[in-house]
Protein backbone atom coordinates (compact mmCIF):
# COMPACT_ATOMS: atom_id res chain seq x y z
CA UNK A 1 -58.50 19.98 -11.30
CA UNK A 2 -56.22 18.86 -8.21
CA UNK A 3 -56.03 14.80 -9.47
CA UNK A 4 -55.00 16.39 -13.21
CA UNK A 5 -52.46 18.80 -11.83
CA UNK A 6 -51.10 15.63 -9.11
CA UNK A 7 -51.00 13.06 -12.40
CA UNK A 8 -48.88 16.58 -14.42
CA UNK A 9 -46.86 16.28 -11.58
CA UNK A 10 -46.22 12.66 -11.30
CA UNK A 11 -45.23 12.35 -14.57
CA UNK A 12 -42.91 14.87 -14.68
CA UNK A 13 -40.98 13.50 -11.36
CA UNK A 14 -41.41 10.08 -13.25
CA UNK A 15 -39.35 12.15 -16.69
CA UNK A 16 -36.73 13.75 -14.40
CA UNK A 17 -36.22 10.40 -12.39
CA UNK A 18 -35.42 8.49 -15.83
CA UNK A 19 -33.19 11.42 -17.14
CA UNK A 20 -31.37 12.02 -13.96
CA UNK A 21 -31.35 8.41 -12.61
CA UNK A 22 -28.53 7.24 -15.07
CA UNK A 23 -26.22 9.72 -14.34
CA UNK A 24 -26.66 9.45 -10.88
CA UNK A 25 -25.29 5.97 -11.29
CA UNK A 26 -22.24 7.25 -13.03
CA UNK A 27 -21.08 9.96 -10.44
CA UNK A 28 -21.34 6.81 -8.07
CA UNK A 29 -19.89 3.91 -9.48
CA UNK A 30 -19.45 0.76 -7.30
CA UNK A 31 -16.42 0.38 -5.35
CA UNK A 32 -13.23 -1.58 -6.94
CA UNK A 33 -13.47 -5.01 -5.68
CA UNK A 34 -9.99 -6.37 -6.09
CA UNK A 35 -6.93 -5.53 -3.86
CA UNK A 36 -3.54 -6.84 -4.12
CA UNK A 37 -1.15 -6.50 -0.70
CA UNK A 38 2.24 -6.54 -1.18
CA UNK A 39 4.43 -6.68 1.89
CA UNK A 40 7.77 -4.79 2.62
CA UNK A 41 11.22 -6.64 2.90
CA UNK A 42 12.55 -9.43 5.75
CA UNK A 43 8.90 -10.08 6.00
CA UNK A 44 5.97 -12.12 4.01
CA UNK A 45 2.76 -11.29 2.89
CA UNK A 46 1.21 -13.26 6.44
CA UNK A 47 1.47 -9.85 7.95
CA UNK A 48 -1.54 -8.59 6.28
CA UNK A 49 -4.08 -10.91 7.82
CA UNK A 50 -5.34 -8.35 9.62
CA UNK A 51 -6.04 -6.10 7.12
CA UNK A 52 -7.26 -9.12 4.63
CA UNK A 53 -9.80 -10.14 7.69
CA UNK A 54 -11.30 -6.51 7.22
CA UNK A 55 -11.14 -5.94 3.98
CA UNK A 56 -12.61 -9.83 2.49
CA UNK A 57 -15.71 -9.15 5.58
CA UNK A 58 -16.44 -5.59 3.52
CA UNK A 59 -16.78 -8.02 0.60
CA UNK A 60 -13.52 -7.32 -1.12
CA UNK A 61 -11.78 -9.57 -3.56
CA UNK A 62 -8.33 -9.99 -1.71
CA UNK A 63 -5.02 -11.10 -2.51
CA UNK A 64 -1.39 -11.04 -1.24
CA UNK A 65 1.49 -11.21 -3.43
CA UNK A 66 5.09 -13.34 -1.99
CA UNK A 67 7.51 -11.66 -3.90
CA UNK A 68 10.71 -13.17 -3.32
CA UNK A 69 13.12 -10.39 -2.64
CA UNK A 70 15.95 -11.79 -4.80
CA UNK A 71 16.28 -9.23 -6.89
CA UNK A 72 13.97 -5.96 -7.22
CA UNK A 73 13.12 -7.19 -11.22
CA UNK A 74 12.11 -10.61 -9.67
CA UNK A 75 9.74 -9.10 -7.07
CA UNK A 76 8.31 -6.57 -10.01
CA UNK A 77 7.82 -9.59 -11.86
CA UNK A 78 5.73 -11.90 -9.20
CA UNK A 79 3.20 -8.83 -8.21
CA UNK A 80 2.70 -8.43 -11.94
CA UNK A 81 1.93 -12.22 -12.50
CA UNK A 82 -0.98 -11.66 -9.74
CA UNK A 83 -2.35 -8.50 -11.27
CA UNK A 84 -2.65 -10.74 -14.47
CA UNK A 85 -4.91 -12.51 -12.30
CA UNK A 86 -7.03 -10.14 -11.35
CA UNK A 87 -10.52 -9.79 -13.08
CA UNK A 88 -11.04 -6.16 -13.57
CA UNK A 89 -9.40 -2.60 -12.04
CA UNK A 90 -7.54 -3.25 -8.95
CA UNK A 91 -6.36 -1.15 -5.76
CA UNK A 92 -2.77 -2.39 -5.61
CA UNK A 93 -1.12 -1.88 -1.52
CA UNK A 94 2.76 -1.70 -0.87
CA UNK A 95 4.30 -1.49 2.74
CA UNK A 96 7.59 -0.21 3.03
CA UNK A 97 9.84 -1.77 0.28
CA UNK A 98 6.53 -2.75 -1.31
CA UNK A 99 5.86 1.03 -2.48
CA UNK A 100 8.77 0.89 -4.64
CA UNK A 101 7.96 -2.70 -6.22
CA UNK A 102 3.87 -0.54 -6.57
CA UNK A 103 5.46 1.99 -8.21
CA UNK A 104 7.48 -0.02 -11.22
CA UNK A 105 4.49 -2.66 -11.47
CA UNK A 106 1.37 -0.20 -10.59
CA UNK A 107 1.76 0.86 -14.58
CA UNK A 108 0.04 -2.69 -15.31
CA UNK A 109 -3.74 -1.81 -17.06
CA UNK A 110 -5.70 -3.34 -14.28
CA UNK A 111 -4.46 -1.21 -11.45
CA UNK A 112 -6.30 2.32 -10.80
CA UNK A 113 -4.84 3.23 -7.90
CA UNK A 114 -1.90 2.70 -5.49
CA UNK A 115 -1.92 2.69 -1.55
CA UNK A 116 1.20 3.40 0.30
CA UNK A 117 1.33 2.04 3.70
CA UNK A 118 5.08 3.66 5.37
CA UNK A 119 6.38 3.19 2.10
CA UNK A 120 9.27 4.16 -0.47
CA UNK A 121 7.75 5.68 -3.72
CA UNK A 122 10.79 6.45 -6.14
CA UNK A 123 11.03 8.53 -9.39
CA UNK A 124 12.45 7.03 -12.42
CA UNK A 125 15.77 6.54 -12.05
CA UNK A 126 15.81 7.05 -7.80
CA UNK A 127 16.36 4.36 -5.52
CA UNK A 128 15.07 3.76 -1.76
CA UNK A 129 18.56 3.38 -0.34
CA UNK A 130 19.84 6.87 -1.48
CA UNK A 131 17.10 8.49 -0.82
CA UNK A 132 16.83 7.30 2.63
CA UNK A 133 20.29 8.22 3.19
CA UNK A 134 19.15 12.03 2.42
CA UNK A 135 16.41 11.58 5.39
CA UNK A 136 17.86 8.75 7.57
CA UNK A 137 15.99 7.00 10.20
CA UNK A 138 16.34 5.39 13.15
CA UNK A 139 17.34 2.05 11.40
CA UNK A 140 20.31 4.00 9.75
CA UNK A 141 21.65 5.42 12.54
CA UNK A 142 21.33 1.95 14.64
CA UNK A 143 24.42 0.45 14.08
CA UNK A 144 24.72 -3.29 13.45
CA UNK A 145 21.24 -3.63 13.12
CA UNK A 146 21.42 -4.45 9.09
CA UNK A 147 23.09 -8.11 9.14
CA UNK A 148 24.54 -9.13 5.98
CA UNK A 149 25.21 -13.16 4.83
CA UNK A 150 28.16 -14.11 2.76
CA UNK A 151 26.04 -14.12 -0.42
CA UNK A 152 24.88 -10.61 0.12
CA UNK A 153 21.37 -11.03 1.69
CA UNK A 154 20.22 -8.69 4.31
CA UNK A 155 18.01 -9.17 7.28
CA UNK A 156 17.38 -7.37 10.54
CA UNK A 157 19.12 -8.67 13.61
CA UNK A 158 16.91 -10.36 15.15
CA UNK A 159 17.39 -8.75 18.66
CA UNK A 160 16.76 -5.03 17.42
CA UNK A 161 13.67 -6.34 15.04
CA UNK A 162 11.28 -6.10 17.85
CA UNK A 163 12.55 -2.30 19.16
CA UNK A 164 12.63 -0.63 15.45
CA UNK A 165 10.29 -2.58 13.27
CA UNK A 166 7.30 -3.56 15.67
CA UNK A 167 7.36 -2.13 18.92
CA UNK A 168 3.81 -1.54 19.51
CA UNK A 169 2.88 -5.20 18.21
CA UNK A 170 2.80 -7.94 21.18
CA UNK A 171 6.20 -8.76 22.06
CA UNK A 172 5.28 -12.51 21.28
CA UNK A 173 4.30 -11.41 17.77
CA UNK A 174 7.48 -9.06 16.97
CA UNK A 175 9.57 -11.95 18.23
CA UNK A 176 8.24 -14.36 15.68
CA UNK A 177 8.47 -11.70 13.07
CA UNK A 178 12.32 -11.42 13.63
CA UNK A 179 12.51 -15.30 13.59
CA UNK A 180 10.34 -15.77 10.30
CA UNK A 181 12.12 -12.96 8.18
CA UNK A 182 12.39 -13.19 4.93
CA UNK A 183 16.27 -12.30 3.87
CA UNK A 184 16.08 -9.37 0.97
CA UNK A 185 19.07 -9.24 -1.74
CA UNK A 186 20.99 -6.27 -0.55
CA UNK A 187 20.50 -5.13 -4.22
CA UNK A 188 16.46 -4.70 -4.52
CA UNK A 189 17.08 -1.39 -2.28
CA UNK A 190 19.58 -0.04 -4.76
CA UNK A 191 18.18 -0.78 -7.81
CA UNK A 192 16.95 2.42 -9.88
CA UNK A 193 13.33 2.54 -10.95
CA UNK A 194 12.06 2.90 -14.70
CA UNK A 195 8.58 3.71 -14.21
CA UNK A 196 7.01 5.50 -11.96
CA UNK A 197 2.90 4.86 -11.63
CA UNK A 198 2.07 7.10 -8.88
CA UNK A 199 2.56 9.88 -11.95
CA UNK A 200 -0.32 8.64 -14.25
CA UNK A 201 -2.69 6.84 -11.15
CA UNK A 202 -4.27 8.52 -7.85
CA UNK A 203 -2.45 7.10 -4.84
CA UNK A 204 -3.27 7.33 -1.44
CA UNK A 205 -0.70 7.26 1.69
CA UNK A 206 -0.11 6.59 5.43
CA UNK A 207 2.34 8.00 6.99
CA UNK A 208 3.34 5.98 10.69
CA UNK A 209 4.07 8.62 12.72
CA UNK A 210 6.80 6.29 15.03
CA UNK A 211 8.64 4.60 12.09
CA UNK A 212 11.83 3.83 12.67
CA UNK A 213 12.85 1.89 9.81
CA UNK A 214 11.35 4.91 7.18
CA UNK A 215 11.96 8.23 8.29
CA UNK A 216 8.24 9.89 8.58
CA UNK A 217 9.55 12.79 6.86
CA UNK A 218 10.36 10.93 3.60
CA UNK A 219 6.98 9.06 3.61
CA UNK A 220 5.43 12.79 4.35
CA UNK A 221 8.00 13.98 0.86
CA UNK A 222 6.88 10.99 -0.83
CA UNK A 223 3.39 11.03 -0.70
CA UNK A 224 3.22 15.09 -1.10
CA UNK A 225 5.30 14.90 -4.18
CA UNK A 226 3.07 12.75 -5.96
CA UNK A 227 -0.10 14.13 -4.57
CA UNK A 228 -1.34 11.52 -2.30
CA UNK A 229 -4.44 11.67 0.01
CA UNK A 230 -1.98 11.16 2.98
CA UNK A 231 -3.54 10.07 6.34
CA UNK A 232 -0.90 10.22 9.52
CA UNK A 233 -1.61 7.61 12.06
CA UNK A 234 0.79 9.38 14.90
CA UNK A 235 1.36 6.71 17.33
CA UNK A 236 1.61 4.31 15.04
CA UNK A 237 5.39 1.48 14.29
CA UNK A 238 6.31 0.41 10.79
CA UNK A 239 4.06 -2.57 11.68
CA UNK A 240 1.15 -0.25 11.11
CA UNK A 241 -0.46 -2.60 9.08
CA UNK A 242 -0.59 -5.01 12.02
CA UNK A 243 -1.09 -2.68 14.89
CA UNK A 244 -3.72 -0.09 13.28
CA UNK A 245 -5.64 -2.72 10.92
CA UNK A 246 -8.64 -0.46 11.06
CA UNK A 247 -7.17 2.31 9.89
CA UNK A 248 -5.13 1.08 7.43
CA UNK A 249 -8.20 -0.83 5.94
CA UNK A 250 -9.82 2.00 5.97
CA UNK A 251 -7.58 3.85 3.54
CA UNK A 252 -7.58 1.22 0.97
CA UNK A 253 -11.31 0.85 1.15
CA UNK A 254 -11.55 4.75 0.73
CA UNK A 255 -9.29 4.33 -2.38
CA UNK A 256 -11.52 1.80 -3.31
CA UNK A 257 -14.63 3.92 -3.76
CA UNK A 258 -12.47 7.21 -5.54
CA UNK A 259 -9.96 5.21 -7.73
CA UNK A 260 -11.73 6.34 -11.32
């Protein structure tokens, strides 16, 4: 009687296993393997090393995105033409002036989900410069520390680069930063959105506690307004990405796994 009621028994754990087992699968789906960085302006996207070490040793399929910053249509334009590239959903990663160029270009079908790394994230018809004005930071109250060339391209002097964008990176790093920027059309931070993805896709956001260049406050309004899972790294520059690698990773691989 026992071995009949054990084989009863056995076959019905066998039934349930088959009937449950497929669903199982489908509340845990595999993580999204592609990621696309884009980096913030007066720098390029060699900044995310760090974060592309961790993430392509997790086994992620990674790739930066060296938008221009001639115009903000131009740098819309050049993360779309890598998300073309991309194979399947994507996580798709904006520092700083990045979140607004996520935000117009995040509306392309093979991103499902944004990550905002001490980034702008605009409404249709906003723009980062005015609404940094309404929550200034350091940067805007350093004067002098904007430089401007004849043909209207900005950069950061390169003296104060070190003190407000990366002061927790080596100083030998920080330096080279400010020597290797990137010079961003005074015009890509005044340009007004027309679509806004974080309202139709999950997003995820870090706010760096010690930004000068963002005020904290506006990331912390930013990423509450459009219902982000917002982690705060408190001691933590604009150069988070570079100085908290870990924890930045982290994020996007967590966005990774929930982005469905």
């Amino acid at each position: 009687m026992k071995v009949f009621t054990d084989n009863v028994s056995m076959v019905v754990a066998l039934a349930v296993a088959l009937i449950l087992g497929p669903r199982a699968v489908e509340a845990s789906p595999a993580p999204i393997k592609n990621i696309v960085l884009v980096h913030g302006a007066w720098v390029d996207g060699s900044g995310w090393k760090p974060v592309y070490d961790i993430l392509t040793n997790e086994g992620f399929n990674v790739t930066m995105v060296q938008e221009p910053e001639t115009s903000f249509a131009a740098d819309v334009a050049a993360t779309k033409r890598v998300l073309d590239l991309q194979d399947g959903p994507t996580i798709l990663v904006g520092h700083s002036y990045g979140g607004s160029i996520i935000t117009e270009a995040g509306v392309h079908p093979n991103v499902a989900g944004l990550v905002y790394v001490a980034a702008h994230a605009p409404d249709v018809g906003e723009d980062e410069a005015a609404l940094g004005k309404k929550t200034p930071s350091v940067l805007a109250k350093t004067k002098g520390a904007i430089e401007k060339t004849p043909d209207e391209l900005t950069y950061l002097n390169p003296v104060e680069f070190p003190k407000l964008f990366a002061p927790d990176l080596p100083r030998e790093r920080a330096d080279f930063s400010a020597r290797a920027q990137v010079l961003a059309a005074a015009s890509v931070f005044s340009t007004p959105l027309t679509a806004a993805a974080w309202k139709t896709k999950p997003s995820w956001g870090i706010v760096a506690g010690h930004d000068q260049i963002i005020n904290p406050d506006l990331e912390r309004w930013y990423y509450k307004r459009a219902k982000s899972h917002t982690t705060e790294i408190g001691p933590a520059s604009h150069s988070v990405y570079e100085s908290h690698p870990q924890e930045v990773a982290a994020v996007i691989a967590d966005a990774a796994r929930h982005a469905y």
